[in-house]
Protein backbone atom coordinates (compact mmCIF):
# COMPACT_ATOMS: atom_id res chain seq x y z
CA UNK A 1 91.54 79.79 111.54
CA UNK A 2 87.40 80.04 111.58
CA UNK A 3 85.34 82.80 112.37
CA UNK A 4 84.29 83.35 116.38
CA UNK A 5 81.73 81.01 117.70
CA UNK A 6 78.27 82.77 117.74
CA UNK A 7 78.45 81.92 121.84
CA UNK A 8 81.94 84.08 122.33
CA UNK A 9 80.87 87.42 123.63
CA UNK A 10 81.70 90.36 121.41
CA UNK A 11 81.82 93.94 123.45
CA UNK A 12 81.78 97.14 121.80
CA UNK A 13 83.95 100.44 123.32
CA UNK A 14 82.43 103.56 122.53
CA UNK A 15 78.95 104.14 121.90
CA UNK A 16 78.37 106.80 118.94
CA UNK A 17 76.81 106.16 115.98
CA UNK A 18 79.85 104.00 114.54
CA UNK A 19 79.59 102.09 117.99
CA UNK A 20 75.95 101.60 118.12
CA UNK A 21 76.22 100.23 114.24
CA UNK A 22 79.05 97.78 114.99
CA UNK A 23 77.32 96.31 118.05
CA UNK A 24 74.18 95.70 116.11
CA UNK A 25 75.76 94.19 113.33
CA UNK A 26 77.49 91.48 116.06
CA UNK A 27 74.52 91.40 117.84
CA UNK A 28 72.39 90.72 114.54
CA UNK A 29 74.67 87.84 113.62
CA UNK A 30 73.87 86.21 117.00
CA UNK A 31 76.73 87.09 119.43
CA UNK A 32 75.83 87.66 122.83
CA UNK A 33 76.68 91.95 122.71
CA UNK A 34 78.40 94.34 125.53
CA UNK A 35 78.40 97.91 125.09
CA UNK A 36 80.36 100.19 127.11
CA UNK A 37 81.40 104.17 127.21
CA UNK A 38 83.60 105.95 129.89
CA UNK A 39 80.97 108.24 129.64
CA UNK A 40 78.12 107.68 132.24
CA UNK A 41 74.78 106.33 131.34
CA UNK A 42 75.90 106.43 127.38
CA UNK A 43 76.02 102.62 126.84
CA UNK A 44 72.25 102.32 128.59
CA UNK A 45 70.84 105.18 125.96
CA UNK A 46 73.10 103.46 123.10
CA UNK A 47 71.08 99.94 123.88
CA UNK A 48 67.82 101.90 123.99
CA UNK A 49 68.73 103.19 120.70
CA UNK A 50 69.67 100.08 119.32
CA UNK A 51 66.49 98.27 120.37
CA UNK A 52 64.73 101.05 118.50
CA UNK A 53 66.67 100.33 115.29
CA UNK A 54 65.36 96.62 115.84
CA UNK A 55 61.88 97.57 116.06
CA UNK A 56 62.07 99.63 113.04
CA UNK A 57 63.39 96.18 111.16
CA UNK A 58 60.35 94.02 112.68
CA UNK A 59 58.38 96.80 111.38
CA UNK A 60 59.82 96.29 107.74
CA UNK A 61 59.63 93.28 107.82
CA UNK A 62 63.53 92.57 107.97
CA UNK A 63 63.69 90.83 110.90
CA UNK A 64 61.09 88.59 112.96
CA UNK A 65 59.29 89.58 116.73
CA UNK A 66 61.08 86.52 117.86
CA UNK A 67 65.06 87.55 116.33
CA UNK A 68 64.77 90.96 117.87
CA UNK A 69 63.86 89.90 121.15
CA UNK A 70 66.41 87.38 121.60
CA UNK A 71 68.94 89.80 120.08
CA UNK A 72 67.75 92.29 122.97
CA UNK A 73 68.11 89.82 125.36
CA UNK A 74 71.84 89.17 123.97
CA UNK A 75 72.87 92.76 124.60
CA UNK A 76 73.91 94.13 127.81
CA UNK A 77 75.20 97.45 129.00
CA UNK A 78 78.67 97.11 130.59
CA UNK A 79 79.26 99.77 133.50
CA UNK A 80 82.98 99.28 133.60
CA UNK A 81 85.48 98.25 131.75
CA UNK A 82 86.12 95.41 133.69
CA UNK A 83 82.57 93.63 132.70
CA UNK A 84 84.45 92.88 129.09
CA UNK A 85 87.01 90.20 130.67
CA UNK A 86 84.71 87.33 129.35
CA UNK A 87 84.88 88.65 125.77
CA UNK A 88 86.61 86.85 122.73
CA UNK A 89 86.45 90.05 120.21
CA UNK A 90 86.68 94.00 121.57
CA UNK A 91 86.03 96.48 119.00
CA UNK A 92 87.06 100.28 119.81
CA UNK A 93 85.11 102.55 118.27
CA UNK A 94 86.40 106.20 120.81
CA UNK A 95 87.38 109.45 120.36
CA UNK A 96 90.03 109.56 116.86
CA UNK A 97 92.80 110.52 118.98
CA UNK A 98 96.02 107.99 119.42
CA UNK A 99 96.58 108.32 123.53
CA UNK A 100 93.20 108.20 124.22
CA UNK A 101 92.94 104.28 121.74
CA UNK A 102 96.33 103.34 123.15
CA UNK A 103 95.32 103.71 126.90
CA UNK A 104 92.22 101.76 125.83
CA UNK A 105 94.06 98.78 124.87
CA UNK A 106 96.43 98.80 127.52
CA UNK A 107 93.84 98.93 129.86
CA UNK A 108 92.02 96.01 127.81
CA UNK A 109 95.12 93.65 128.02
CA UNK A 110 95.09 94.32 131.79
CA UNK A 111 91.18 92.72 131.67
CA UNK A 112 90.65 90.11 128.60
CA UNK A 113 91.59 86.63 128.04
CA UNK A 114 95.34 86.44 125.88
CA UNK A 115 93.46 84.76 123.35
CA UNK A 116 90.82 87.96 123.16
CA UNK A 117 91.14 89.42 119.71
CA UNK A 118 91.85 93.03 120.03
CA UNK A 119 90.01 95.76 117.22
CA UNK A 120 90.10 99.43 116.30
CA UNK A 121 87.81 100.73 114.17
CA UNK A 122 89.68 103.58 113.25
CA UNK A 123 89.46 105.43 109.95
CA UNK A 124 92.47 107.82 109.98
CA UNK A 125 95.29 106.67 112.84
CA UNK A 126 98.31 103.84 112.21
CA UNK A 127 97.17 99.99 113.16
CA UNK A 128 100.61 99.51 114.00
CA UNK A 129 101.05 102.58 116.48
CA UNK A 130 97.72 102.04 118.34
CA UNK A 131 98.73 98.20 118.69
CA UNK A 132 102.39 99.49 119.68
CA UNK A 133 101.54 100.54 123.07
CA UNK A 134 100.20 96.57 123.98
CA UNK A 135 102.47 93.66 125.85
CA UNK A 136 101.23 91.55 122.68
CA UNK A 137 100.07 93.41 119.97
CA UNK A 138 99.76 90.05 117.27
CA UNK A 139 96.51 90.07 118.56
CA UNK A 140 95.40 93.14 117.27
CA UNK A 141 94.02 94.04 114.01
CA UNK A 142 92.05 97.27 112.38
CA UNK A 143 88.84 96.17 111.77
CA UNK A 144 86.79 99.25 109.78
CA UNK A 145 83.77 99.40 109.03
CA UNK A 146 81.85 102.04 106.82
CA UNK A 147 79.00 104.38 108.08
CA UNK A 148 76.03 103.30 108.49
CA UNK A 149 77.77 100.10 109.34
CA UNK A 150 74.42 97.83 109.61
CA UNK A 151 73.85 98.57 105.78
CA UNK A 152 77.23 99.20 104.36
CA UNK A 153 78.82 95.71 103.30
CA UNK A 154 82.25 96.76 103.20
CA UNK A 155 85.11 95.55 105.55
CA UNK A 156 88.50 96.51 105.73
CA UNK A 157 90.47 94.31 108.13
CA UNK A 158 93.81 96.14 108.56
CA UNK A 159 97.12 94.20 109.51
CA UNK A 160 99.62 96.61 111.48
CA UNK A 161 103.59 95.49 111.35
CA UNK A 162 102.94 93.18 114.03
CA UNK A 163 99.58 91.67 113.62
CA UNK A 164 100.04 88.04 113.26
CA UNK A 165 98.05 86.31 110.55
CA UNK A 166 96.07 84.20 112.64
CA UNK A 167 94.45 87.18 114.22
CA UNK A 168 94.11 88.65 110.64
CA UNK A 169 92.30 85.87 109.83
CA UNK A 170 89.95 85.09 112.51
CA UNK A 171 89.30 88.93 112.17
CA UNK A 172 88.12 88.25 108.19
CA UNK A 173 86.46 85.20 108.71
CA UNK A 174 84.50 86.74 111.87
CA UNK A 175 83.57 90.09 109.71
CA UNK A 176 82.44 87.50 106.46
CA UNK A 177 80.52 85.84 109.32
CA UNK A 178 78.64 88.63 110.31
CA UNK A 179 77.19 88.81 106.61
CA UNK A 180 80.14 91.50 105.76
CA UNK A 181 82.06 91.98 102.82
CA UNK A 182 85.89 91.83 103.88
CA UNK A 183 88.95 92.66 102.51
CA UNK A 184 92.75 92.38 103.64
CA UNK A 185 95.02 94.87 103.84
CA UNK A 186 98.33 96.69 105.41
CA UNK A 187 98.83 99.20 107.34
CA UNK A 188 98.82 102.37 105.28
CA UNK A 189 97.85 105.21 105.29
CA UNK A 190 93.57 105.90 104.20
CA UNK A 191 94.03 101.80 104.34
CA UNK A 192 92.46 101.16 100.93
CA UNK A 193 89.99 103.25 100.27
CA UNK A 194 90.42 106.78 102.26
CA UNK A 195 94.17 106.14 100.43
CA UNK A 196 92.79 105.52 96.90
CA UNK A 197 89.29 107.95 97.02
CA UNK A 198 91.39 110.99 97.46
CA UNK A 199 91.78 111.61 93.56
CA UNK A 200 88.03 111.95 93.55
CA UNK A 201 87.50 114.87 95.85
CA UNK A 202 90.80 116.61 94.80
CA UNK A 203 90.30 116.27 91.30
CA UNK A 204 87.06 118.17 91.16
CA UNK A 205 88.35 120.65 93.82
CA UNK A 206 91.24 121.76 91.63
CA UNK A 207 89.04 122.15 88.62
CA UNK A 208 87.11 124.85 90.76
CA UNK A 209 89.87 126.27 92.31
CA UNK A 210 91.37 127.30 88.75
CA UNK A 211 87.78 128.25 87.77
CA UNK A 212 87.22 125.76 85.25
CA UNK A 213 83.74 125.06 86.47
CA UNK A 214 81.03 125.57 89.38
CA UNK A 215 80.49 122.49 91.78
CA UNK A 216 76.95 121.83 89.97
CA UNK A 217 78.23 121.34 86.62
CA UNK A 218 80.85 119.10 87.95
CA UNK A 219 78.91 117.21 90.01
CA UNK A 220 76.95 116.71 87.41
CA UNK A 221 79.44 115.63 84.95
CA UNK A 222 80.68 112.99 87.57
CA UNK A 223 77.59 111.41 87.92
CA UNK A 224 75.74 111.81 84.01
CA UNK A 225 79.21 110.99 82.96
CA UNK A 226 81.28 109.26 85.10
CA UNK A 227 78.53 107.17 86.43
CA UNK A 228 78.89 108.11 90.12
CA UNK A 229 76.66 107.93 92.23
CA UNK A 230 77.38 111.75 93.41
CA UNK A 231 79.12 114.00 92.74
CA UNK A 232 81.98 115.52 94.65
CA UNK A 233 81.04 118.46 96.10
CA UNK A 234 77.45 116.74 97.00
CA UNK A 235 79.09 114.14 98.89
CA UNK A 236 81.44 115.78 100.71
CA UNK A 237 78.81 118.35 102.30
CA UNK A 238 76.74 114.72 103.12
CA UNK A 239 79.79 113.27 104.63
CA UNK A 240 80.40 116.81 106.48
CA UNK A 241 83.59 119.09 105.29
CA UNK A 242 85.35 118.59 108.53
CA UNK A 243 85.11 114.93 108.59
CA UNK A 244 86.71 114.84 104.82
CA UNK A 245 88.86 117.40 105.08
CA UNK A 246 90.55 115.92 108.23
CA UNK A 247 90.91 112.43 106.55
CA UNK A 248 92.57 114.10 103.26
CA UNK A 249 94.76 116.07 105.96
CA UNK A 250 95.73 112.89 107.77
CA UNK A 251 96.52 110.75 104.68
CA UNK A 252 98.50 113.94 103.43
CA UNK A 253 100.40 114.12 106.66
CA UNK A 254 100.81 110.63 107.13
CA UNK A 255 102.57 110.34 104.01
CA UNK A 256 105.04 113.48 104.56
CA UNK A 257 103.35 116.06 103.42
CA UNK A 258 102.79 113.67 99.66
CA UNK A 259 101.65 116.22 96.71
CA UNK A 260 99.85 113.63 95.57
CA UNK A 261 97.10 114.11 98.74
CA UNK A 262 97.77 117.90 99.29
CA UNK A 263 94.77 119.30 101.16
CA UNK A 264 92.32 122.11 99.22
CA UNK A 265 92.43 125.47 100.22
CA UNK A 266 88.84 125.93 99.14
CA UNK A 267 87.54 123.27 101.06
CA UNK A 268 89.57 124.90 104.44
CA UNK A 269 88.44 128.10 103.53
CA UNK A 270 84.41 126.23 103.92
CA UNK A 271 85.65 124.74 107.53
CA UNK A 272 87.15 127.59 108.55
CA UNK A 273 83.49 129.10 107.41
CA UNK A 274 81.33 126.89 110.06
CA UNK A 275 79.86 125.59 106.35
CA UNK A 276 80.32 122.23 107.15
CA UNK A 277 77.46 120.56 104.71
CA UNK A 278 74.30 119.10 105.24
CA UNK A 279 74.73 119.22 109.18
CA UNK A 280 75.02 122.88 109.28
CA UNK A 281 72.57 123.93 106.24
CA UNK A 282 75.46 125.27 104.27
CA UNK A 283 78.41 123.79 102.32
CA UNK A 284 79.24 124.02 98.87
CA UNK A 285 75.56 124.21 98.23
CA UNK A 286 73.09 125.88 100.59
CA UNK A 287 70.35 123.49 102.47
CA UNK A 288 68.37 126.22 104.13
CA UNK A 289 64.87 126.49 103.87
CA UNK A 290 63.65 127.73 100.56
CA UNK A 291 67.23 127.70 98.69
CA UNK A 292 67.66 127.18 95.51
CA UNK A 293 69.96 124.60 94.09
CA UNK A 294 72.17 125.75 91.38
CA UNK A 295 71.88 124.14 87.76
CA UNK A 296 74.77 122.46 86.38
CA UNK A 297 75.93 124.47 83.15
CA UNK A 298 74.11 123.27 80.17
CA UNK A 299 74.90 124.71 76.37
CA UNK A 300 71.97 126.41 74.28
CA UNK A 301 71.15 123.76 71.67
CA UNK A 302 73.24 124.09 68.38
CA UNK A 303 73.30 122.67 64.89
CA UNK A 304 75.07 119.53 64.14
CA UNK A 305 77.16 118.78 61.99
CA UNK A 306 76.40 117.15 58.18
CA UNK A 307 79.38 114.77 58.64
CA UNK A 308 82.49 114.45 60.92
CA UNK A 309 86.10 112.78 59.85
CA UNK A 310 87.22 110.16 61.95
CA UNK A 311 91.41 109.81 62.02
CA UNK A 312 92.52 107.10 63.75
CA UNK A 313 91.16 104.77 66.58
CA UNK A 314 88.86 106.84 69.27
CA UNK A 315 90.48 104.44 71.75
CA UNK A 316 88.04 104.22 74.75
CA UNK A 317 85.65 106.45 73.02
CA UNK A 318 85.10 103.99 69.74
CA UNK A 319 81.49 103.36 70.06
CA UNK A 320 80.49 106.93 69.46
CA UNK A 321 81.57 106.08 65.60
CA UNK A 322 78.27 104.20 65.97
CA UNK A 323 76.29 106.29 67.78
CA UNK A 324 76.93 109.23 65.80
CA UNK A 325 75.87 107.09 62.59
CA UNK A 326 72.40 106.41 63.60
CA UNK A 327 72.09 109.50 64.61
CA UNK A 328 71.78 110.64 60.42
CA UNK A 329 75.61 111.97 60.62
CA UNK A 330 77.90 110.87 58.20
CA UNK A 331 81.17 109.30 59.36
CA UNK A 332 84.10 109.41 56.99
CA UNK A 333 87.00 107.55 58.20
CA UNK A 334 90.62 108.07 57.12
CA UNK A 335 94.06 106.04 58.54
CA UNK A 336 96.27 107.86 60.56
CA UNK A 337 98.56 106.61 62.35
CA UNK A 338 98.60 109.48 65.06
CA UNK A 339 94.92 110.49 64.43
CA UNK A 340 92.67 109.90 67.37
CA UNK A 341 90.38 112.15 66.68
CA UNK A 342 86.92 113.73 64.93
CA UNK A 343 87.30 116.85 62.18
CA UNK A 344 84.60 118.65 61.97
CA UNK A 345 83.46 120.72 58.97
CA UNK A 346 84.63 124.06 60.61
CA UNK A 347 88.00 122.13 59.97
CA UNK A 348 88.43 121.95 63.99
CA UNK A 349 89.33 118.64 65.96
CA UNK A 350 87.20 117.13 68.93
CA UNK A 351 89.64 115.22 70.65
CA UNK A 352 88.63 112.90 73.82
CA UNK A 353 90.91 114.50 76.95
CA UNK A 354 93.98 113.70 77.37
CA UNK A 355 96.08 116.05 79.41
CA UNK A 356 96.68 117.93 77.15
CA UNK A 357 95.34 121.51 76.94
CA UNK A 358 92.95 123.31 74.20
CA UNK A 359 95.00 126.33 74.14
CA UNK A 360 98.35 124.34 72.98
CA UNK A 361 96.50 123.53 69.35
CA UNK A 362 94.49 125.14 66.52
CA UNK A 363 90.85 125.28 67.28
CA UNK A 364 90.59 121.94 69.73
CA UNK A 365 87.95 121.05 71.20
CA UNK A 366 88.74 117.96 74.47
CA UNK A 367 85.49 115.87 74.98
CA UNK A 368 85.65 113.80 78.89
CA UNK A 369 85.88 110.51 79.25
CA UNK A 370 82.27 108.35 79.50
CA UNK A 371 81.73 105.57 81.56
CA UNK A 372 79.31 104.33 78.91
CA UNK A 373 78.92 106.84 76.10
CA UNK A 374 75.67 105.74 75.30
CA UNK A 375 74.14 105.77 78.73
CA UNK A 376 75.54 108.90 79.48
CA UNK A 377 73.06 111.53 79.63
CA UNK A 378 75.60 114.50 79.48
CA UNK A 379 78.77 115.40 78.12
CA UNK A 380 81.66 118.35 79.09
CA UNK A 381 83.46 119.86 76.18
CA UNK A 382 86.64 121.94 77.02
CA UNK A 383 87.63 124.82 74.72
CA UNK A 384 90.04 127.85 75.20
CA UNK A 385 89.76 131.34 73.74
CA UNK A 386 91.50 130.51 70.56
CA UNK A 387 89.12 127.59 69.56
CA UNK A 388 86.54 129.24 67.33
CA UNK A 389 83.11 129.62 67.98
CA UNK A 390 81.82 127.59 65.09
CA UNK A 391 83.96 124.52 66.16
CA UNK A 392 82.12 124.73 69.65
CA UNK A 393 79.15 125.09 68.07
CA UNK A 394 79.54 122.28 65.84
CA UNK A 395 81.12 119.84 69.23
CA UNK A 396 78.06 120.96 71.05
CA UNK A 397 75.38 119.66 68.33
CA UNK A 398 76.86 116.44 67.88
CA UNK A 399 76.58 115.18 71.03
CA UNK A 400 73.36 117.23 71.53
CA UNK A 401 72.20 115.23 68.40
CA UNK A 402 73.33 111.75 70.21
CA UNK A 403 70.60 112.96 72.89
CA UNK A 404 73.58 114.30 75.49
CA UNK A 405 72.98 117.35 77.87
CA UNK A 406 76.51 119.69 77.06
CA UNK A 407 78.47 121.56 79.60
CA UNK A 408 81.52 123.70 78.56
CA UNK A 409 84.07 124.03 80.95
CA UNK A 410 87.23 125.90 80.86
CA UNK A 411 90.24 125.17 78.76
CA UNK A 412 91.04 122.40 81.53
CA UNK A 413 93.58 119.63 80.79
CA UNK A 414 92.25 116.35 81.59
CA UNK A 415 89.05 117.86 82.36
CA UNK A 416 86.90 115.96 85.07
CA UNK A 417 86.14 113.01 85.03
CA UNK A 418 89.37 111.33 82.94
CA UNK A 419 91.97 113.39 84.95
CA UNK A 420 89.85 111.71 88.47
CA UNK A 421 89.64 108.00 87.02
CA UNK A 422 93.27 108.81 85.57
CA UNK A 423 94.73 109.41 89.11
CA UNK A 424 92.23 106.88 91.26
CA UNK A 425 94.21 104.14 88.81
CA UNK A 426 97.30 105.57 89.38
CA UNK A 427 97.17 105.40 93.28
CA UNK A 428 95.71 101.70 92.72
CA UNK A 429 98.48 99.94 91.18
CA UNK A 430 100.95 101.70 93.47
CA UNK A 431 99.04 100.58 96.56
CA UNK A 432 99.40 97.05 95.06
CA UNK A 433 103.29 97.83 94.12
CA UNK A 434 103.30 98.42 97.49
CA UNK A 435 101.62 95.37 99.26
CA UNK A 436 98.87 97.74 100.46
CA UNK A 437 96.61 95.02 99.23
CA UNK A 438 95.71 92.53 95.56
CA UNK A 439 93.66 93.97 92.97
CA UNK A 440 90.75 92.22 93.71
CA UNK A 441 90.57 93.62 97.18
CA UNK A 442 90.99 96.74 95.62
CA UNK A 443 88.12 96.82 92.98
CA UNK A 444 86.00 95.47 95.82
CA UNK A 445 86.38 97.77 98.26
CA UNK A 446 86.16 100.82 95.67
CA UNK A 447 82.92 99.12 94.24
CA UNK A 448 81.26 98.75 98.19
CA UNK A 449 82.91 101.24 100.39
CA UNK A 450 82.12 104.35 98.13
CA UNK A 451 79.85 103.11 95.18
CA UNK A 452 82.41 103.37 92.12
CA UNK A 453 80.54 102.44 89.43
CA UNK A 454 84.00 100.40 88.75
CA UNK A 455 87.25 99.00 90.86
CA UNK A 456 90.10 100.98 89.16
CA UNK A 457 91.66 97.73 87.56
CA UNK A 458 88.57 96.94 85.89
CA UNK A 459 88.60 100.61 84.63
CA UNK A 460 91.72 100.15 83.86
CA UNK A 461 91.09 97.32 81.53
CA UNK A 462 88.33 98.77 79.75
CA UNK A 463 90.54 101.84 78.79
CA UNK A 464 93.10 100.24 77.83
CA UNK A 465 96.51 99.44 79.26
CA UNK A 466 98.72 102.58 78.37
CA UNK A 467 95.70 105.02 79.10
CA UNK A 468 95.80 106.06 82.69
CA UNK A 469 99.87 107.00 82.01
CA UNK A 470 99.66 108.59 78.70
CA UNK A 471 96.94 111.52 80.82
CA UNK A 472 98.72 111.77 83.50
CA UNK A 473 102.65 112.01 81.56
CA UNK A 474 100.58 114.71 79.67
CA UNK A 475 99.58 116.26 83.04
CA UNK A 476 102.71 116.48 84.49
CA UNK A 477 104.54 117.92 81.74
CA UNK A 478 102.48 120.70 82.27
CA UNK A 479 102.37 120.49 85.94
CA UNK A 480 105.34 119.27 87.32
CA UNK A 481 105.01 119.56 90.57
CA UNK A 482 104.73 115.83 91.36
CA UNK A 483 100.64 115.83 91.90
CA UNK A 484 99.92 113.79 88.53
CA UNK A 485 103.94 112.46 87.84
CA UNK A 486 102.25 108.72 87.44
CA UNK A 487 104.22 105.81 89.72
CA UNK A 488 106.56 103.40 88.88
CA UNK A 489 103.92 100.58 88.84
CA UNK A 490 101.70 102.49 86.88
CA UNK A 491 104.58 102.97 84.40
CA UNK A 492 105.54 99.19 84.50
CA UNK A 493 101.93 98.45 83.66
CA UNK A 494 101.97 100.78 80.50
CA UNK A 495 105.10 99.44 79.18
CA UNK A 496 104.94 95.99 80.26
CA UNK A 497 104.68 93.00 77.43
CA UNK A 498 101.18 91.37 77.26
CA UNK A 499 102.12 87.93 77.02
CA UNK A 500 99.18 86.87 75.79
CA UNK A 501 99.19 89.31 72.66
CA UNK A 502 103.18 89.58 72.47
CA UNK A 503 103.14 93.18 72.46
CA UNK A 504 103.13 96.18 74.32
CA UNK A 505 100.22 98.43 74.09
């Protein structure tokens, strides 16, 4: 099955800004373009708007005079609902509410052509029960895109329970047509990645809720450590607290009430508020005029130490052996077969996180996990009251002397940014336990829908293969209310034989 022919007519239902950018992108490709909006007048100002966004391109030099003017002359307003019967591909793009899509459609297969490929662009609601209320609904297919959709590559083209695979397929060839970057999968839940993204947000939330840290420090620990592009808290007041909130709500709910994706009070407490981010000037960081942002929490420089012990393998932390050599500290290394650790001099441990808690053990200090410890520019160290002040001291100027910014959090187990990439793995390999959709599709659509520096299996590999369970059974034991209990596929992959090595690991 091939993608639509550039001459099929592609209309567009519902002209906000997720309408407007769908119609352009079809329109941009070369399809001739109908807009329409119950709403009076709406799909006239939506083409005027449109036309502007052209201009701007010409002006940028991303587009030619002559493209934009045919492309305007390709795209036509569409009073009723009964100017669409010509098209080959209708993409809803209404109000989020399931009546309101499902009386769309039925009203569509009243109008269009049987062999008119039927598409919601919904973020939130079930494929399967907008596409229940049509005669045929193999002919219908999720097609969502990702705001702003004219820049965004990212795809997902969502089979409900009765989809048939042609229409899939003409619906991922057409989107790969358009220049897009496509990926299959089922009918679930968040799809692939509102489903697998929650970790991130809830992660970080629950650190602040049990006052581990502010949102600046971890936001910055997520991006100087993690490598993301933003932090948390920063890009849920950019995406607007509502909007978030009501997609972690709906996965929750859509999964009955799932631990795993329970809602945060603290971010409900900010809706109920009217501090709904950037829109409104406030979220979890004010936007007003002349307000200050806050500074992430960053340790007074300290002395490092003359030499550190290493005991064991550092796992994924094993180049900072290296580092902390040519930075003029000795390295002593001694076999253990448990030891995965540093001693310091104060006769304290600095121990990379792993779900365990500070308090548990004699003077501990947890480092977090690096995307790339030596192009991180910052570092959290996790202590409790019983860890001495010299040990901290001594953490702090070693990775102050391996040029790191330090922030000391709260005696937090998993800390921030292992306990997020911990989980986001976690909720990957059940999703493709699951059939949600393959690994590849996966890593893709974490890499382009929301900028992971990394698709969770290729974090995954990197760590190592009983990493992401080892946290999270750490976690739970002291948890165990179900949030961090790691899946059965996650467990399978931990335990499973490499065949290649003949060996667990």
């Amino acid at each position: 099955m091939t993608a639509l022919d550039l001459s099929s007519p592609v209309a567009v239902v519902g002209t906000g800004t997720m309408g407007q950018g769908i119609a352009q992108v079809a329109l941009v490709a070369g399809h001739p373009v109908r807009l329409h909006d119950a709403v009076p007048g709406r799909a006239r100002e939506a083409a005027a708007a449109i036309g502007a966004r052209l201009d701007r391109l010409v002006e940028k030099g991303r587009m030619t005079a002559a493209d934009r003017d045919a492309a305007r002359a390709r795209l036509t307003p569409a009073d009723g609902i009964a100017d669409l019967a010509d098209c080959a591909l209708v993409v809803e793009a209404v109000l989020e509410r399931l009546d309101v899509k499902q009386d769309l459609f039925r009203e569509l297969e009243d109008i269009v052509a049987d062999d008119c490929l039927l598409a919601t662009n919904t973020s939130s609601l079930s494929v399967t029960a907008i596409g229940g209320a049509l005669r045929h609904p193999g002919r219908f297919v999720g097609l969502h895109f990702f705001n702003p959709a004219p820049l965004l590559p990212l795809v997902e083209v969502v089979s409900g329970f009765a989809t048939d695979v042609t229409s899939a397929t003409r619906a991922y060839e057409t989107a790969r047509a358009w220049g897009k970057t496509p990926v299959a999968c089922a009918d679930t839940p968040g799809f692939i990645v509102n489903r697998i993204a929650r970790p991130f947000y809830a992660e970080a939330f629950a650190v602040y809720e049990t006052q581990g840290a502010d949102p600046a420090t971890i936001d910055a620990v997520l991006r100087e450590s993690g490598g993301f592009r933003m932090g948390a808290f920063e890009l849920t007041d950019l995406i607007g607290q509502d909007v978030n909130e009501s997609v972690t709500h709906s996965v929750w709910q859509s999964f009955f009430q799932d631990v795993r994706f329970t809602p945060s009070l603290a971010q409900r407490r900010l809706v109920e508020s009217g501090r709904l981010g950037r829109k409104t000037g406030q979220g979890w960081y004010d936007y007003r005029e002349g307000a200050e942002r806050p500074e992430p929490h960053t340790a007074e420089p300290a002395e490092a130490p003359a030499y550190v012990v290493a005991e064991g393998d550092l796992g994924p932390a094993g180049e900072l052996l290296a580092m902390i050599r040519e930075a003029g500290v000795q390295v002593r290394e001694e076999d253990e077969d448990n030891g995965t650790r540093l001693v310091l001099p104060s006769g304290g441990q600095l121990v990379l996180a792993d779900g365990q808690t500070s308090v548990e053990f004699r003077d501990v200090v947890y480092f977090d996990l690096a995307l790339d410890y030596r192009g991180a520019t910052r570092i959290a160290l996790s202590a409790s009251q019983d860890t001495s002040p010299r040990t901290l001291a001594e953490a702090t100027g070693l990775f102050q002397a391996l040029g790191k910014k330090v922030s000391v959090i709260g005696d937090v187990p998993g800390m921030i940014v292992a306990r997020a990439v911990a989980r986001i793995i976690d909720l990957a390999y059940d999703a493709v336990a699951k059939g949600v959709a393959t690994e590849e599709d996966i890593d893709t659509a974490m890499r382009l829908g929301v900028n992971y520096p990394l698709g969770p299996f290729e974090w995954s590999r990197r760590l190592g293969r009983g990493w992401a369970y080892a946290l999270l059974d750490d976690l739970h034991l002291r948890d165990p209310s179900g949030r961090y209990a790691p899946s059965l596929a996650l467990y399978r992959h931990a335990y499973a034989t490499d065949k290649r090595e003949g060996s667990t690991s």
